[in-house]
PDB file of N, CA and C in Angstrom:
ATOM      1  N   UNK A   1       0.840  -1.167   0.000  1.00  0.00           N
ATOM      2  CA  UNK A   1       0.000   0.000   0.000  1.00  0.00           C
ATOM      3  C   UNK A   1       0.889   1.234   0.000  1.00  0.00           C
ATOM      4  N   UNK A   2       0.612   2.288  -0.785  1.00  0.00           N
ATOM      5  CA  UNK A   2       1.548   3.307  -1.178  1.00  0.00           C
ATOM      6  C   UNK A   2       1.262   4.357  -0.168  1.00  0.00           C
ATOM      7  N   UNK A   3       2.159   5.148   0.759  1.00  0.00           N
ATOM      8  CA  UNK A   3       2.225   5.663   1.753  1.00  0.00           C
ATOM      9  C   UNK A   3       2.471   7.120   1.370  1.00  0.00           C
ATOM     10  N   UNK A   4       2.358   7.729   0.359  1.00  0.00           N
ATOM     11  CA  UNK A   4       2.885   8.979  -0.307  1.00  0.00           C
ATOM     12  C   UNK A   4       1.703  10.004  -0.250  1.00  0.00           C
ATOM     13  N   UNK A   5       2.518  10.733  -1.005  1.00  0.00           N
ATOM     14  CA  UNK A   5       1.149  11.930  -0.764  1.00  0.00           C
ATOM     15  C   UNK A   5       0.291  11.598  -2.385  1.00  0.00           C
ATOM     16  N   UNK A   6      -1.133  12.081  -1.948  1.00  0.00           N
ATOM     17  CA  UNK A   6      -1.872  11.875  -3.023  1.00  0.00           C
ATOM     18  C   UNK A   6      -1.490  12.942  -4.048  1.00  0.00           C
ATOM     19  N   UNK A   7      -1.725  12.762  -5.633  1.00  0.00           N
ATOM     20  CA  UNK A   7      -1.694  14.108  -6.385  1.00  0.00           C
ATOM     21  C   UNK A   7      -2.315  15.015  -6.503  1.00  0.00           C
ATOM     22  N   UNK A   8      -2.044  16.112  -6.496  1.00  0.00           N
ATOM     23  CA  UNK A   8      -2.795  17.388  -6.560  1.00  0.00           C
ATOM     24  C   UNK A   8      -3.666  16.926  -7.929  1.00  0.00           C
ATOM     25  N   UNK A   9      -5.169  17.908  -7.860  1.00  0.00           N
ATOM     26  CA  UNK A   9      -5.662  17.913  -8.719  1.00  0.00           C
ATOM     27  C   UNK A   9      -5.339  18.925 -10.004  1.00  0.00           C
ATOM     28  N   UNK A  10      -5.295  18.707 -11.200  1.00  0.00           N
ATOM     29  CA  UNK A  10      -5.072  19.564 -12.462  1.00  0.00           C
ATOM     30  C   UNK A  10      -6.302  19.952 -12.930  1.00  0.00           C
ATOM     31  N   UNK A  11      -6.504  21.063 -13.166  1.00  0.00           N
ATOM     32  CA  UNK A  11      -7.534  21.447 -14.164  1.00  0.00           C
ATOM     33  C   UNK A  11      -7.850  21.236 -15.331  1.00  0.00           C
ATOM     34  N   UNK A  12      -8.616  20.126 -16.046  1.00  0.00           N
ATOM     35  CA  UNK A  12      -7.997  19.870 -17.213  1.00  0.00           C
ATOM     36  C   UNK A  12      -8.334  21.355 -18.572  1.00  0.00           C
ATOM     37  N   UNK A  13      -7.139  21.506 -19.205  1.00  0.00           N
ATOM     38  CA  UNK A  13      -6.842  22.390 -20.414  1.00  0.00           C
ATOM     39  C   UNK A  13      -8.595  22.183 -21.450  1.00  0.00           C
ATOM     40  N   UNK A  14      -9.077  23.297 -21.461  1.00  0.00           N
ATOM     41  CA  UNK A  14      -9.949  22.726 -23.012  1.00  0.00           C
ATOM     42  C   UNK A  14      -9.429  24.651 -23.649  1.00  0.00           C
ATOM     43  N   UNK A  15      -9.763  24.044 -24.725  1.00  0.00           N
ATOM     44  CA  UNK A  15      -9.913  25.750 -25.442  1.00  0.00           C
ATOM     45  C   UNK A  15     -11.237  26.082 -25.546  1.00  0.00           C
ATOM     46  N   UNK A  16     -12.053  26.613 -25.346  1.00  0.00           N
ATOM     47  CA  UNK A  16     -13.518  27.543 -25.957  1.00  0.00           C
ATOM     48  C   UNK A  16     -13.981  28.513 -25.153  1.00  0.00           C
ATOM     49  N   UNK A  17     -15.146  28.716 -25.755  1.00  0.00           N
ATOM     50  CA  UNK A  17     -15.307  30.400 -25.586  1.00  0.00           C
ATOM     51  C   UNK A  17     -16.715  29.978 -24.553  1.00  0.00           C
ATOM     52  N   UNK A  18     -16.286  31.619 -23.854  1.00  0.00           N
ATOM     53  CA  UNK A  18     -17.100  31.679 -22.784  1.00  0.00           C
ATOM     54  C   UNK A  18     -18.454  31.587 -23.211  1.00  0.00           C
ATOM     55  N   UNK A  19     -19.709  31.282 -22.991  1.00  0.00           N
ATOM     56  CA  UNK A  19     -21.037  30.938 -22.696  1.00  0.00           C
ATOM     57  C   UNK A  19     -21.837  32.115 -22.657  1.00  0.00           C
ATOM     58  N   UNK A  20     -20.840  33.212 -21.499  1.00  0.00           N
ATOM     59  CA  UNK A  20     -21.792  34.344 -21.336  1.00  0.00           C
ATOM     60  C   UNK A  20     -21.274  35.786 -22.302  1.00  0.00           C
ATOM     61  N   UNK A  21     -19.673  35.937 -22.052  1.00  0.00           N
ATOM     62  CA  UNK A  21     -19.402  37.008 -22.712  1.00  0.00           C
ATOM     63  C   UNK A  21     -18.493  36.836 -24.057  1.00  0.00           C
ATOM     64  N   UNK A  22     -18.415  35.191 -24.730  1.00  0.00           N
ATOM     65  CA  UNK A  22     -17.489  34.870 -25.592  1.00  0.00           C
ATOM     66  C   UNK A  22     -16.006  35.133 -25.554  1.00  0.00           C
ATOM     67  N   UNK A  23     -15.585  35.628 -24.998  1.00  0.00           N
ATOM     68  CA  UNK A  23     -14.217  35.111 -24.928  1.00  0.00           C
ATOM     69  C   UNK A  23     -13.611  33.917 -24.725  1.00  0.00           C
ATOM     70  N   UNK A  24     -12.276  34.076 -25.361  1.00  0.00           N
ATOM     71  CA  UNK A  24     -11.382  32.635 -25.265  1.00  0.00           C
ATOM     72  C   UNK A  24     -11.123  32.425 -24.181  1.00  0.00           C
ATOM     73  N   UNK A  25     -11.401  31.217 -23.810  1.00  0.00           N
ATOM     74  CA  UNK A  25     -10.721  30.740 -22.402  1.00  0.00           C
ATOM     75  C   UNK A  25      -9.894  29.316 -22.584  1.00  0.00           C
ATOM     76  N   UNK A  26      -8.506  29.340 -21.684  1.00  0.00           N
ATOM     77  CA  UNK A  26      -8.300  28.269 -21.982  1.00  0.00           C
ATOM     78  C   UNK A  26      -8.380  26.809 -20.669  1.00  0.00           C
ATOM     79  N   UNK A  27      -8.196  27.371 -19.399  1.00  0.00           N
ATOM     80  CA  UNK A  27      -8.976  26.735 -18.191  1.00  0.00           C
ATOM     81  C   UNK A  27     -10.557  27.240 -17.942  1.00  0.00           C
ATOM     82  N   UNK A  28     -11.743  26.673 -18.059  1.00  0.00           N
ATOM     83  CA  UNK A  28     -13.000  27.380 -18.033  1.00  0.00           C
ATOM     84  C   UNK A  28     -14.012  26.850 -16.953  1.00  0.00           C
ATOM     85  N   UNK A  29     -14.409  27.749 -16.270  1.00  0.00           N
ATOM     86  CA  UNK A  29     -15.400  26.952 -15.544  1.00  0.00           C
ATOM     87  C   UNK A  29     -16.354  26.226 -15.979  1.00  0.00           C
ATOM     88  N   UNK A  30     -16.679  24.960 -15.832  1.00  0.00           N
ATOM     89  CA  UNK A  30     -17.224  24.072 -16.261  1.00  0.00           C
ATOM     90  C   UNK A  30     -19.031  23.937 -15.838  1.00  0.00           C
ATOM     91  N   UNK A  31     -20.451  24.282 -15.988  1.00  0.00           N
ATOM     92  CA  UNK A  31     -21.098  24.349 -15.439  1.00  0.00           C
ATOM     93  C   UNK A  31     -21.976  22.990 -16.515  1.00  0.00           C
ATOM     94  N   UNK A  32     -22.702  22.037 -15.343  1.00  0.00           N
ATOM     95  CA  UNK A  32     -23.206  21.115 -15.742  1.00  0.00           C
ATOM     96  C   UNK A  32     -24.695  21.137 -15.355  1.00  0.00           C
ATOM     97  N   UNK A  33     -25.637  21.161 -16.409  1.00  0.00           N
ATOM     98  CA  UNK A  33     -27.143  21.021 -15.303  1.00  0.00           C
ATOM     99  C   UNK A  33     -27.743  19.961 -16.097  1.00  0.00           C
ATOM    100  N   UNK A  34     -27.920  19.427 -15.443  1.00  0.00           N
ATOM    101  CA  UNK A  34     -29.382  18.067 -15.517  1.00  0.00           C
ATOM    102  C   UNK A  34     -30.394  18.207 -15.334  1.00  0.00           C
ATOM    103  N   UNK A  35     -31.508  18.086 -16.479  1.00  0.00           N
ATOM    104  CA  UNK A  35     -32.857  18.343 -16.296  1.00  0.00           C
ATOM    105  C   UNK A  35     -33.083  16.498 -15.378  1.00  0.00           C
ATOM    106  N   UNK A  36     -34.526  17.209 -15.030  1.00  0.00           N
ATOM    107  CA  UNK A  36     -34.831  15.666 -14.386  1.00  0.00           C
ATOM    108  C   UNK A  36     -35.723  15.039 -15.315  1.00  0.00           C
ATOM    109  N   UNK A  37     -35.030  13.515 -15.349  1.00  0.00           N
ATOM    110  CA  UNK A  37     -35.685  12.741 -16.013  1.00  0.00           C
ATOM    111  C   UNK A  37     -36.781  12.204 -15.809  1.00  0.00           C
ATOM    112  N   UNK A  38     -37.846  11.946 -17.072  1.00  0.00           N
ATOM    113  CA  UNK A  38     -39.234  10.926 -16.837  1.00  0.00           C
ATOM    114  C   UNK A  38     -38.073   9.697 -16.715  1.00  0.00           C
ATOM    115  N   UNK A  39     -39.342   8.589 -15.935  1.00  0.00           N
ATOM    116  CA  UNK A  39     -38.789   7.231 -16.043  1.00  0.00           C
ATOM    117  C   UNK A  39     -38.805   6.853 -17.652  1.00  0.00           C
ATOM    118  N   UNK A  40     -39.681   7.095 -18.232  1.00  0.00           N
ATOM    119  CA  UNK A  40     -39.509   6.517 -19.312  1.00  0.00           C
ATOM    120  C   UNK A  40     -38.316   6.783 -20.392  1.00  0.00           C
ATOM    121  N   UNK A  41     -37.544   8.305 -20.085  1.00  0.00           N
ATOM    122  CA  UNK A  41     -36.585   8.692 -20.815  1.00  0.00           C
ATOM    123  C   UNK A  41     -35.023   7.859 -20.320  1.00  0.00           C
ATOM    124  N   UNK A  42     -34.696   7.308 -19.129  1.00  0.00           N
ATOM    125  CA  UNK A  42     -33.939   6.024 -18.852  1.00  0.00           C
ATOM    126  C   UNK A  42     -33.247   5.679 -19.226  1.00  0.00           C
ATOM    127  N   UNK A  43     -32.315   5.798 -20.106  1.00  0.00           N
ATOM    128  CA  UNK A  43     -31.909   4.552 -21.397  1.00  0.00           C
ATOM    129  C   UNK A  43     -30.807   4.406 -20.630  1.00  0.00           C
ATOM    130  N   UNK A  44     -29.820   4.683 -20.048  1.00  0.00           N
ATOM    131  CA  UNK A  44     -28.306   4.475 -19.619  1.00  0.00           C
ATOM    132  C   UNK A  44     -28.303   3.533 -18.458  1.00  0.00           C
ATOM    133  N   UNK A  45     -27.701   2.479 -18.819  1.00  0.00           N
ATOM    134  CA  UNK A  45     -27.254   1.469 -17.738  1.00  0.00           C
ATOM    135  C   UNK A  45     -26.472   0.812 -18.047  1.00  0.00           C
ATOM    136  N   UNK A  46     -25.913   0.847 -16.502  1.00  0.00           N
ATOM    137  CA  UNK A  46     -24.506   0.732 -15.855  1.00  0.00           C
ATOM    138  C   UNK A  46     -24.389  -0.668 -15.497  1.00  0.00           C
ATOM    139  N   UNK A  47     -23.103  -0.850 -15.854  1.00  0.00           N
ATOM    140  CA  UNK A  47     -23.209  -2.477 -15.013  1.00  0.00           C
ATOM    141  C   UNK A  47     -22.591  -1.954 -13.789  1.00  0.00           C
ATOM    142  N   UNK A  48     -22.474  -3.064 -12.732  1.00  0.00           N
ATOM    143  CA  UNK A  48     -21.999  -2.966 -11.069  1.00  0.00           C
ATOM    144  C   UNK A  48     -20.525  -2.444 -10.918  1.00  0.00           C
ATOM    145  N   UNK A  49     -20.040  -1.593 -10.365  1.00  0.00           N
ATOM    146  CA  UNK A  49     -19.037  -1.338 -10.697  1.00  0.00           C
ATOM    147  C   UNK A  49     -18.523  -0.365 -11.199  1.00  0.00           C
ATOM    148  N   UNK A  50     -19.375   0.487 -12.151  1.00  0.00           N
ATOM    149  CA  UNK A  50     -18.851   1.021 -13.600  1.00  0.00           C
ATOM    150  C   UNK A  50     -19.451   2.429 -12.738  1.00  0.00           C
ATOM    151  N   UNK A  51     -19.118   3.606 -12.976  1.00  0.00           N
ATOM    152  CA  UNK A  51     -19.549   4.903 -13.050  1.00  0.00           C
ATOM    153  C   UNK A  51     -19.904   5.645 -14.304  1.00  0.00           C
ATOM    154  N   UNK A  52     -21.273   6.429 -14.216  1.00  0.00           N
ATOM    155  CA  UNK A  52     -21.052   7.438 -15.601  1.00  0.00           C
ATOM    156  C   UNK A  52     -21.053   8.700 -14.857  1.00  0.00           C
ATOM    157  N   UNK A  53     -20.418   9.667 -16.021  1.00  0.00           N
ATOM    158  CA  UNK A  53     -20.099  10.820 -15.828  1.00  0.00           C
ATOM    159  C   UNK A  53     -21.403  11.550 -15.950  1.00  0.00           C
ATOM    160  N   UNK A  54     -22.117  12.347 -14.866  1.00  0.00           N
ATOM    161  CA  UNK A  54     -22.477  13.555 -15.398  1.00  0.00           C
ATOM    162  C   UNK A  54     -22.944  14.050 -17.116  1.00  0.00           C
ATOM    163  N   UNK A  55     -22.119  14.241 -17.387  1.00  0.00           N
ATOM    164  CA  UNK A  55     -21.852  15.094 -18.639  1.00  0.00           C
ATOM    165  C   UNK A  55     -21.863  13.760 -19.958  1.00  0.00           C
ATOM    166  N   UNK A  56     -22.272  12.367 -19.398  1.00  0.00           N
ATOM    167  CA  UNK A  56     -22.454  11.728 -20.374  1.00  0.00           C
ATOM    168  C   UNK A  56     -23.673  11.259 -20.701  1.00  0.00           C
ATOM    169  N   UNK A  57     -24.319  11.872 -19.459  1.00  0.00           N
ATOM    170  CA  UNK A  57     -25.725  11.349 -19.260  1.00  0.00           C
ATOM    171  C   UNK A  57     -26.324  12.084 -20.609  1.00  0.00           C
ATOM    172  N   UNK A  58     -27.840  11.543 -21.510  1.00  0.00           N
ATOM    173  CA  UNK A  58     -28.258  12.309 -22.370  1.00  0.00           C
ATOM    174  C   UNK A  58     -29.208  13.300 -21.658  1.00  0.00           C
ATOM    175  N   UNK A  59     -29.237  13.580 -20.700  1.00  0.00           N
ATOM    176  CA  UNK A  59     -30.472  15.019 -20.433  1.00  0.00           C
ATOM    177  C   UNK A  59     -29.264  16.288 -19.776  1.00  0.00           C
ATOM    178  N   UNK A  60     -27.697  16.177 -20.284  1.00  0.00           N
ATOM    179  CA  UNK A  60     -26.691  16.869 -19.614  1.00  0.00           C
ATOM    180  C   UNK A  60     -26.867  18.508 -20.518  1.00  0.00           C
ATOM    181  N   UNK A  61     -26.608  19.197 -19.972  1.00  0.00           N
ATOM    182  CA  UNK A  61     -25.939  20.356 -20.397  1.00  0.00           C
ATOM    183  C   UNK A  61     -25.282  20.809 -19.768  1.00  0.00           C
ATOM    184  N   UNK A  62     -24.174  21.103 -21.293  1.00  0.00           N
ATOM    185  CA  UNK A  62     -22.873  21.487 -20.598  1.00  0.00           C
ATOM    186  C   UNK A  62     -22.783  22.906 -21.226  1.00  0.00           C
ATOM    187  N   UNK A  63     -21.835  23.433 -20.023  1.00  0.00           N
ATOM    188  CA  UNK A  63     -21.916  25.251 -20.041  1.00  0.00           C
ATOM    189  C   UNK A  63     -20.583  25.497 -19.905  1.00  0.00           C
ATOM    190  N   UNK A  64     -19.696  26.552 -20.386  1.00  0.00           N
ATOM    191  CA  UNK A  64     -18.519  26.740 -20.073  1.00  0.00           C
ATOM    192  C   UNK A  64     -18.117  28.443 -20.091  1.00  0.00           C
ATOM    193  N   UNK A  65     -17.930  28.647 -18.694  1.00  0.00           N
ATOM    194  CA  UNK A  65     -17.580  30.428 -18.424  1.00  0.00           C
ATOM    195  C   UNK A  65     -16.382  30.708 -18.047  1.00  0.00           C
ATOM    196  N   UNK A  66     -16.544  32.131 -17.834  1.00  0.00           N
ATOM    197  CA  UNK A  66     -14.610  32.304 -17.942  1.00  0.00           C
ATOM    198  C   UNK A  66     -14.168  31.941 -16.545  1.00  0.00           C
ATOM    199  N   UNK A  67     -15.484  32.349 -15.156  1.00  0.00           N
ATOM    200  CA  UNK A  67     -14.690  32.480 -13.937  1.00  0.00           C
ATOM    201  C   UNK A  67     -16.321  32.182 -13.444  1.00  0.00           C
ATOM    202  N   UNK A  68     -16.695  32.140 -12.080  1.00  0.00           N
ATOM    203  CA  UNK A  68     -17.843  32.138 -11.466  1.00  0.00           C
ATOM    204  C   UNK A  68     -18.631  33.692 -11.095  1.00  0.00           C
ATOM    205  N   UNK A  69     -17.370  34.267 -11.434  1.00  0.00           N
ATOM    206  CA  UNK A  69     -18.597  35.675 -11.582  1.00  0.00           C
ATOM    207  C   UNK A  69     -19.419  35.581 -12.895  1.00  0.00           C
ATOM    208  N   UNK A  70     -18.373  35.360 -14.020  1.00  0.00           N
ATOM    209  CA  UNK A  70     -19.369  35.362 -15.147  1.00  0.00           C
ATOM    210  C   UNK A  70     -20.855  34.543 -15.545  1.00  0.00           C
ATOM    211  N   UNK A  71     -20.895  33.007 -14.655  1.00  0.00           N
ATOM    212  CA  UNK A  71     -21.719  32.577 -14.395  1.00  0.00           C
ATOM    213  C   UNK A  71     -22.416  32.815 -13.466  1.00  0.00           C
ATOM    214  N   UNK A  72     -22.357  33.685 -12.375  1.00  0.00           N
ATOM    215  CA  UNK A  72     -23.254  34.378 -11.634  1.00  0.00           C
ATOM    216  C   UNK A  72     -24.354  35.453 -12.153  1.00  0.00           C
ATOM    217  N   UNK A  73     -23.364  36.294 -13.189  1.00  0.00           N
ATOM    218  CA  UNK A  73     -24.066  37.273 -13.939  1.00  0.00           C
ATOM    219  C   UNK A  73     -24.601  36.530 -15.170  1.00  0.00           C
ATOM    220  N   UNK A  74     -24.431  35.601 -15.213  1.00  0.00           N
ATOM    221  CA  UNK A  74     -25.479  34.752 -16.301  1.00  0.00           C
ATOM    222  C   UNK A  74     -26.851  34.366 -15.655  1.00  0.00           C
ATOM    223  N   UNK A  75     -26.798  33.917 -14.883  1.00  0.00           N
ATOM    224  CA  UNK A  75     -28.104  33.696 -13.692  1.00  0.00           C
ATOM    225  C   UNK A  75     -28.703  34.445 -13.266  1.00  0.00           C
ATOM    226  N   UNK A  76     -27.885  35.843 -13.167  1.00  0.00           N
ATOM    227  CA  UNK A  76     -28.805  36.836 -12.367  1.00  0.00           C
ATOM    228  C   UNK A  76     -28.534  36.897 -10.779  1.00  0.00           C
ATOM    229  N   UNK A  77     -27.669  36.364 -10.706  1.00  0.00           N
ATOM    230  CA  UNK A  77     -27.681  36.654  -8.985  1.00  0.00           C
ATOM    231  C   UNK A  77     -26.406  37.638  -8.558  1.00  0.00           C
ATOM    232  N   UNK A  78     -26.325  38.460  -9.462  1.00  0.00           N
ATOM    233  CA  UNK A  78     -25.329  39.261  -9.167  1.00  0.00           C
ATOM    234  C   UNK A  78     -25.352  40.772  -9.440  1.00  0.00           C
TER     235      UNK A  78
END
């Protein structure tokens, strides 16, 4: 059993443009929302074991801003 320190987390790199004010970004805040599903809309299954991502689910949307102010002032709460 490995006794070390765990690794820091990395942000992973994407390139695209902000959501709210278009600019390039190249670390971006990542905003994910999930509508809620009918049972009947369902389709994804997992075997025991296995994880899905978020963002692979089909009812995902994915959002990408420069910083959390900019997604604040996208919402309105700012």
């Amino acid at each position: 059993m490995p006794r070390g320190r765990k690794k820091k987390y990395v942000r992973p790199k994407l390139d695209c443009s902000c959501f709210y004010c278009g600019k390039e970004v190249e670390y971006p805040y990542i905003h994910i929302s999930l509508r809620r599903p009918d049972y009947s809309d369902i389709k994804v299954v997992a075997s025991a074991g296995t994880t899905v991502l978020n963002r692979d689910l089909p009812n995902a949307t994915t959002s990408y801003y420069c910083d959390t102010t900019c997604h604040k002032e996208q919402m309105g709460q700012l």
